[in-house]
C-alpha atoms as a PDB file:
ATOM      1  CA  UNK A   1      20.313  56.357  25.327  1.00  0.00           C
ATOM      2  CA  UNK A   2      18.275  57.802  22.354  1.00  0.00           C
ATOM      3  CA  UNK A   3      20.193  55.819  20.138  1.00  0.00           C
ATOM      4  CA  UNK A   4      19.762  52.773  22.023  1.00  0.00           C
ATOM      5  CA  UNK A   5      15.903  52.875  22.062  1.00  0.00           C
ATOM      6  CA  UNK A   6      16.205  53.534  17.941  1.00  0.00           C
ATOM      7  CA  UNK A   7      17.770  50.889  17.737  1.00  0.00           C
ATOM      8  CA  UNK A   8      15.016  48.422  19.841  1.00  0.00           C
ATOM      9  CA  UNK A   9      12.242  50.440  18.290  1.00  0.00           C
ATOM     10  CA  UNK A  10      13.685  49.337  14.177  1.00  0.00           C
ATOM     11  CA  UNK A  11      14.246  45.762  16.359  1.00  0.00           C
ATOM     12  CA  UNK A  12      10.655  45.756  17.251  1.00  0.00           C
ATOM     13  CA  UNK A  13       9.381  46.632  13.985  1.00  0.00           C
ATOM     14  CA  UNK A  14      11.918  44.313  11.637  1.00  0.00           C
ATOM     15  CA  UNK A  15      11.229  40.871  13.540  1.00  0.00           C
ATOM     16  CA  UNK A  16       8.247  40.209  12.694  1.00  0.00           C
ATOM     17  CA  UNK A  17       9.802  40.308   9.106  1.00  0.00           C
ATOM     18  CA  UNK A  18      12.420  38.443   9.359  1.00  0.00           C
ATOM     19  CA  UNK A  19      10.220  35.559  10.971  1.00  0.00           C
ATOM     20  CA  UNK A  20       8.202  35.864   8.184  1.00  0.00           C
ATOM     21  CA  UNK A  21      11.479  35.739   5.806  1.00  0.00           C
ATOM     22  CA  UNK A  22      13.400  32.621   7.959  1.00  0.00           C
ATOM     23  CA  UNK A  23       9.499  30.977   7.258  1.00  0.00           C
ATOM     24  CA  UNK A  24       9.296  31.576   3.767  1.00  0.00           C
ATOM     25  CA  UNK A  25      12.525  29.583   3.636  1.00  0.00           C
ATOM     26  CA  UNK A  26      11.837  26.564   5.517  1.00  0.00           C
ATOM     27  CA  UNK A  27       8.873  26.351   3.324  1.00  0.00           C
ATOM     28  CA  UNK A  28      10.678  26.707   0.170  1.00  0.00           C
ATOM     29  CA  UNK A  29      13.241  24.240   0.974  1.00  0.00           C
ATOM     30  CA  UNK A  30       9.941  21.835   2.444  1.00  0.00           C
ATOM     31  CA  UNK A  31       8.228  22.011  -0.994  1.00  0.00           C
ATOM     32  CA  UNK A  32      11.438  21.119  -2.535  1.00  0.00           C
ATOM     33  CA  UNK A  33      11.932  17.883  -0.250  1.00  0.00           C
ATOM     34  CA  UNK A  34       8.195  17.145  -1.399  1.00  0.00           C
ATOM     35  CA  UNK A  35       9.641  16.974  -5.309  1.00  0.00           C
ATOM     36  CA  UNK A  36      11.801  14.266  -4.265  1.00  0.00           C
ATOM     37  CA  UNK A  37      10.233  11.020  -4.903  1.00  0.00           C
ATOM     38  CA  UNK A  38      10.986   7.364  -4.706  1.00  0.00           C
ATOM     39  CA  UNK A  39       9.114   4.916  -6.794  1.00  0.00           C
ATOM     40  CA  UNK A  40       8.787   1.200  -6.787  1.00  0.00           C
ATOM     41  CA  UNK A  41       8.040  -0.988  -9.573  1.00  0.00           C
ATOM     42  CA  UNK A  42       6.081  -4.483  -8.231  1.00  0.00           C
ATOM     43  CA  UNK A  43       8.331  -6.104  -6.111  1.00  0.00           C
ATOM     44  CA  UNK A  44       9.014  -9.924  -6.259  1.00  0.00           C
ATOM     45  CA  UNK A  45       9.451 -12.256  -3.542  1.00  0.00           C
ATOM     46  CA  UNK A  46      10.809 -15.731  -4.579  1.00  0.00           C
ATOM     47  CA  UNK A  47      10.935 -18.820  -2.721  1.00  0.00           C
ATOM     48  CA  UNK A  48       9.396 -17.536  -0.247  1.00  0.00           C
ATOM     49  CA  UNK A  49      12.822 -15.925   1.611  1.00  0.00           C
ATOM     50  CA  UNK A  50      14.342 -13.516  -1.140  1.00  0.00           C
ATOM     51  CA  UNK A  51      12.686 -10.674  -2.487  1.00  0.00           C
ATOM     52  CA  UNK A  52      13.870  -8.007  -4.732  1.00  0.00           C
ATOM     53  CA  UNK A  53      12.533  -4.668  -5.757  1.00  0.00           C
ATOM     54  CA  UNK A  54      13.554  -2.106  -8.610  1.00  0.00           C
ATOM     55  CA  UNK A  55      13.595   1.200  -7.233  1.00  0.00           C
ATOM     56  CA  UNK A  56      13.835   5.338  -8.896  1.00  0.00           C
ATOM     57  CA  UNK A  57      14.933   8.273  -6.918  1.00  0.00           C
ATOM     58  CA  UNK A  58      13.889  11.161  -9.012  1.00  0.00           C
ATOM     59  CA  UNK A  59      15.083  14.768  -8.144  1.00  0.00           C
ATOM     60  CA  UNK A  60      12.226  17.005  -9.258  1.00  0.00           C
ATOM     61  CA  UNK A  61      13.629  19.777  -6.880  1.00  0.00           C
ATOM     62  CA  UNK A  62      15.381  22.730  -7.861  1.00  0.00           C
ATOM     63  CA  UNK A  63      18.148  21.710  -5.203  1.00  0.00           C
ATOM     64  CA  UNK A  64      20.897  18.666  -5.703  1.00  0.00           C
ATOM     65  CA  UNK A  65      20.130  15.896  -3.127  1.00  0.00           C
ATOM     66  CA  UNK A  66      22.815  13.346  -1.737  1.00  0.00           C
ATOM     67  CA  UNK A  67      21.367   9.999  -1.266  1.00  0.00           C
ATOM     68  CA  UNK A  68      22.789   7.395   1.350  1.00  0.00           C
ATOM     69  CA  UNK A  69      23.401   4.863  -0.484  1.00  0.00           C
ATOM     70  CA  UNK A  70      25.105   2.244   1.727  1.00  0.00           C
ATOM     71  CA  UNK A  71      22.791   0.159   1.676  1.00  0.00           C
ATOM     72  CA  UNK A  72      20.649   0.652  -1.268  1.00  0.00           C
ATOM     73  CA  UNK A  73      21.184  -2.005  -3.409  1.00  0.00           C
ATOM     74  CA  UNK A  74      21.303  -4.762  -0.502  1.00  0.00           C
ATOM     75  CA  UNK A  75      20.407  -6.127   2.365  1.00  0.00           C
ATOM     76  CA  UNK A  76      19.084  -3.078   3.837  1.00  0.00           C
ATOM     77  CA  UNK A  77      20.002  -1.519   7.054  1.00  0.00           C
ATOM     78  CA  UNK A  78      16.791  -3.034   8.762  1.00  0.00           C
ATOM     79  CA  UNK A  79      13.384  -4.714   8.093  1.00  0.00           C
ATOM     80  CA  UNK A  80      10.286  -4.935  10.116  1.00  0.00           C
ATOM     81  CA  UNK A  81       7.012  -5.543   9.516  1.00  0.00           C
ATOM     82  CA  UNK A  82       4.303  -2.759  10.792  1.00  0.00           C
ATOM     83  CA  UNK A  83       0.719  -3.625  12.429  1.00  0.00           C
ATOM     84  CA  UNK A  84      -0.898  -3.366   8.910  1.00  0.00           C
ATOM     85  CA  UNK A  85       1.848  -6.403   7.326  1.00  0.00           C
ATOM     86  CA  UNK A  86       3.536  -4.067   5.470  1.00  0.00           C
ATOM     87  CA  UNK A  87       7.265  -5.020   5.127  1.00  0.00           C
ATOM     88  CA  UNK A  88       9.056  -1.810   6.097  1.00  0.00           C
ATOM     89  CA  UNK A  89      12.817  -1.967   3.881  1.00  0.00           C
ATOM     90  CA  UNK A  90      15.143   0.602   5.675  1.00  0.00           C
ATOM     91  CA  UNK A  91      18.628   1.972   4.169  1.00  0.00           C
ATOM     92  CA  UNK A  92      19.691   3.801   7.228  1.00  0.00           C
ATOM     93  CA  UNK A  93      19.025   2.467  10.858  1.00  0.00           C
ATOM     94  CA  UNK A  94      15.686   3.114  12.133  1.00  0.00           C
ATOM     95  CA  UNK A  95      16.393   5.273  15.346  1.00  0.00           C
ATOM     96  CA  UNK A  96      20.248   6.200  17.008  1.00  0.00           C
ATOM     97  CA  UNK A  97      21.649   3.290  18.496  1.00  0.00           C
ATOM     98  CA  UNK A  98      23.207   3.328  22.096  1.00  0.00           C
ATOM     99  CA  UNK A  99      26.206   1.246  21.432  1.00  0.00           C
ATOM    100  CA  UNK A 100      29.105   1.802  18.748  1.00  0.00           C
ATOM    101  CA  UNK A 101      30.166  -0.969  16.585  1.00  0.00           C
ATOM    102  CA  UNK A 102      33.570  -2.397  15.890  1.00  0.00           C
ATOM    103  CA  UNK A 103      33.062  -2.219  11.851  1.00  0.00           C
ATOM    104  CA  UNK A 104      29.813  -0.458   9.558  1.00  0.00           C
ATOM    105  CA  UNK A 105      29.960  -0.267   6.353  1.00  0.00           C
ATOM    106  CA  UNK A 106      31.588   2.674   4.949  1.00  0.00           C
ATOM    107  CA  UNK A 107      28.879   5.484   4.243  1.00  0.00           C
ATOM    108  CA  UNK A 108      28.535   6.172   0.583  1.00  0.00           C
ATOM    109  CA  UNK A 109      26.415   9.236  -1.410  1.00  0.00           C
ATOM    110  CA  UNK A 110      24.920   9.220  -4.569  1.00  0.00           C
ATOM    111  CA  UNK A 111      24.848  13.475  -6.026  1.00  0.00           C
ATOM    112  CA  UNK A 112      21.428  13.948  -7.769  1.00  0.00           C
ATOM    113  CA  UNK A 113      20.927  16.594  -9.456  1.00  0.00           C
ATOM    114  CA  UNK A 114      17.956  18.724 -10.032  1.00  0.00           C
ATOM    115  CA  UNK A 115      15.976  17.216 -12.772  1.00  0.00           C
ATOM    116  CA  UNK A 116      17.736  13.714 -12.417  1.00  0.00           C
ATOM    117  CA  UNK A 117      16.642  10.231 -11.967  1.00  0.00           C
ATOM    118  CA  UNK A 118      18.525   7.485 -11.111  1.00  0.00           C
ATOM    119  CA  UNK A 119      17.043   3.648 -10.537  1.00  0.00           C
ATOM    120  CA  UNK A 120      18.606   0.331  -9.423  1.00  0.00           C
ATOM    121  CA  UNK A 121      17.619  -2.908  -7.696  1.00  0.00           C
ATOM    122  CA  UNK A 122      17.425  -3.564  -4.071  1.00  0.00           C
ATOM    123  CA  UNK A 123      17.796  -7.770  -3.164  1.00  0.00           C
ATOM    124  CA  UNK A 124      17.412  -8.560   0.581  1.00  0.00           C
ATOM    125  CA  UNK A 125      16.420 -11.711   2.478  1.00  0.00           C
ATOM    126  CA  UNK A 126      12.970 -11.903   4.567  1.00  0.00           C
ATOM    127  CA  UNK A 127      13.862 -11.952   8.573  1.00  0.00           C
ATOM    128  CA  UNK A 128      12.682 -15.755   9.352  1.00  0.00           C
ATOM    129  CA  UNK A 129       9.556 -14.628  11.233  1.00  0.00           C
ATOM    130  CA  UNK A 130       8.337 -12.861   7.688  1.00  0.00           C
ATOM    131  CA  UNK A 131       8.360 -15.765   5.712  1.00  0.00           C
ATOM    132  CA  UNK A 132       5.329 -17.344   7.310  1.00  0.00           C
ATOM    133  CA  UNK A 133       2.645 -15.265   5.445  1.00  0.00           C
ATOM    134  CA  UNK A 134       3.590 -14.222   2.425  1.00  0.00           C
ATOM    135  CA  UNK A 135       4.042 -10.041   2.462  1.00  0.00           C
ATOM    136  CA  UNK A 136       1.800  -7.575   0.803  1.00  0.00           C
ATOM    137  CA  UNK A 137       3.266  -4.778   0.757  1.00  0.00           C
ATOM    138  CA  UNK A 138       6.862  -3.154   1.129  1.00  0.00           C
ATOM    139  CA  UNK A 139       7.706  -0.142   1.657  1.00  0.00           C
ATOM    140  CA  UNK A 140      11.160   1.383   1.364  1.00  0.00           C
ATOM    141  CA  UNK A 141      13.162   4.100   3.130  1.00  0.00           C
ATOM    142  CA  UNK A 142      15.901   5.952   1.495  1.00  0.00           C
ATOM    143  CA  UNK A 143      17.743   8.506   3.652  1.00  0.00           C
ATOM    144  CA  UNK A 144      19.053  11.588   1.578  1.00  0.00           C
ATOM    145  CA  UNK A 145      19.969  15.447   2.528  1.00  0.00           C
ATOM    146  CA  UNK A 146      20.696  18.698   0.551  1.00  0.00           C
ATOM    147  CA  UNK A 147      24.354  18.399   1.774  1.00  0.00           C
ATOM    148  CA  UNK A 148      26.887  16.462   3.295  1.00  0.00           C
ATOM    149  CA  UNK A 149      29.761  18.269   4.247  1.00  0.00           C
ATOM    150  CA  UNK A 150      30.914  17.364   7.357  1.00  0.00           C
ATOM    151  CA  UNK A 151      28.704  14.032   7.336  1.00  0.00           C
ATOM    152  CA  UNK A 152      32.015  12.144   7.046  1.00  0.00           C
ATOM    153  CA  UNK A 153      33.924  13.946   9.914  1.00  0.00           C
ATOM    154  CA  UNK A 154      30.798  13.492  11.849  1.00  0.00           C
ATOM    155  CA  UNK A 155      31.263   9.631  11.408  1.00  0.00           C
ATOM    156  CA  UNK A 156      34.527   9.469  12.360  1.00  0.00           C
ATOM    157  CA  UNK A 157      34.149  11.605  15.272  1.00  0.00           C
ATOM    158  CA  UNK A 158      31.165   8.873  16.462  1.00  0.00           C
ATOM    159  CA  UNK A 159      34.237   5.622  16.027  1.00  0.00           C
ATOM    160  CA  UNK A 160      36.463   7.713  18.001  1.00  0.00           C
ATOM    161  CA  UNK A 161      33.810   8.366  20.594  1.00  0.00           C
ATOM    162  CA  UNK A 162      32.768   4.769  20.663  1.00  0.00           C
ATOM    163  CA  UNK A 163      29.436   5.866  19.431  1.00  0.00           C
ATOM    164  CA  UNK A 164      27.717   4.234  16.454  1.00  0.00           C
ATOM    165  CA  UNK A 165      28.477   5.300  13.483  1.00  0.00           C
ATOM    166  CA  UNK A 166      25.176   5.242  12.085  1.00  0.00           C
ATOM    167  CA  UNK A 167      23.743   7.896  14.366  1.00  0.00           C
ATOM    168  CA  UNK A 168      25.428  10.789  12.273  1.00  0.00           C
ATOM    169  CA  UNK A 169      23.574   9.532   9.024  1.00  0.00           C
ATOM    170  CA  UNK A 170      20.146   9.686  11.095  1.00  0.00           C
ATOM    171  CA  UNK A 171      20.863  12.822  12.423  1.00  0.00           C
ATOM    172  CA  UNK A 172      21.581  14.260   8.836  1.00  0.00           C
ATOM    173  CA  UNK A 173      18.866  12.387   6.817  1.00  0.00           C
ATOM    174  CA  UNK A 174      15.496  13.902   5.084  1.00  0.00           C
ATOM    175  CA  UNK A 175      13.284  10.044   4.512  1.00  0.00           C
ATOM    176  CA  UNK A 176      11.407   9.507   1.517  1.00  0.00           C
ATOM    177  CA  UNK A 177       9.301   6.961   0.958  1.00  0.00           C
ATOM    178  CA  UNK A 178       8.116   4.193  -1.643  1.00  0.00           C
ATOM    179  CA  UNK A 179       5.236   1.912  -1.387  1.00  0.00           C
ATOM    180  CA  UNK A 180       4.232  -0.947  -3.911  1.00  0.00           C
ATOM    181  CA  UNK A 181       2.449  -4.094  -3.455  1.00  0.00           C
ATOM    182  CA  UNK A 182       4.089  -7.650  -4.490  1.00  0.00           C
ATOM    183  CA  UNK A 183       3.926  -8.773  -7.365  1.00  0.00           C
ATOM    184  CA  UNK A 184       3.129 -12.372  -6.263  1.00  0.00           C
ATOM    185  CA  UNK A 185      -0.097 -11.454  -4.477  1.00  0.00           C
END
C-alpha cells in the first residue's frame, strides 16, 4: 500500500509536467505548420470561363511536408465563391462526403523538404454561375501533412467500405492558404 500511494503521489506531482511537455509540442509542430506558405502570383482569367494561376509551396519548416497533389495543377477538387466574391480554388474536397464513388483520381504526394520550394500552374474552368461578374479574388487551398504513411491503406480501406475515398485525405490534411487578386481587374 505504501508503495502504491508513492507511486500516485510522483503521479500527482509529474502531470502537470508532462502537460506542459505534450503542449510544448503541439506548439512546436503549430509554429512549424505556420512556416509553410503558399503564394500566388496575379492570377488570369481569360475569356471570361478559364482562369489560371501560378502557384509556390515553400517549406520554411524544419519538418518535410507531403503535399496532395491530385489535383494541383487542374481542375481543382471544388470551387465556390464565398459572401465577399472571392473564388475559393480547393485541391481536396471541402468537407467528408456521405457517398463513395465508383472511380477518384488516384491520390498523389509531392515530399518537400525543409527549406524547399516548389511552384507550378493551376488551369481550371469557372462553374457557369461565376462567369457572370468577373472574380476578384481567388483563393487557393492546398491540403498537405507531416506524413503519410498509412494515407494510402486508409483509401483503400474507404473503396472497400463503399465510403469516399476522399474522406481519408480530409481527415489527414493540415490547409494552407493563398490569396491574390486577378490580374484582369
Amino acid at each position: 500500500m505504501r508503495y502504491f500511494r508513492g507511486v500516485v503521489f510522483c503521479l500527482i506531482l509529474l502531470c502537470p509536467v508532462l502537460v506542459r511537455c505534450a503542449d510544448a509540442q503541439v506548439l512546436g509542430e503549430s509554429r512549424d505548420q505556420e512556416k509553410v506558405l503558399l503564394t500566388l502570383e496575379k492570377p488570369i482569367v481569360k475569356s471570361g470561363r478559364h482562369f489560371s494561376a501560378k502557384w509556390t509551396i515553400a517549406n520554411g519548416s524544419s519538418k518535410t511536408i507531403w503535399i496532395y497533389s491530385t489535383f494541383l495543377k487542374g481542375p481543382g477538387a471544388g470551387i465556390t465563391e464565398d459572401a465577399s466574391g472571392v473564388v475559393i480554388l480547393r485541391t481536396s474536397i471541402a468537407s467528408i462526403e456521405t457517398v463513395g464513388v465508383n472511380t477518384y483520381p488516384r491520390a498523389d504526394f509531392l515530399k518537400l523538404a525543409p527549406g524547399m520550394t516548389i511552384s507550378g500552374t493551376l488551369a481550371d474552368e469557372l462553374p457557369t454561375e461565376l462567369r457572370q461578374t468577373l472574380p476578384r479574388r481567388l483563393r487557393m487551398e492546398v491540403a498537405f501533412g507531416l506524413t503519410i504513411d498509412g494515407v494510402r491503406e486508409r483509401i483503400a480501406e474507404a473503396y472497400r467500405n463503399g465510403e469516399h475515398p476522399a474522406n481519408p485525405i480530409i481527415r489527414w490534411r493540415t490547409e494552407l492558404f493563398g490569396e491574390a487578386s486577378f490580374s484582369n481587374n
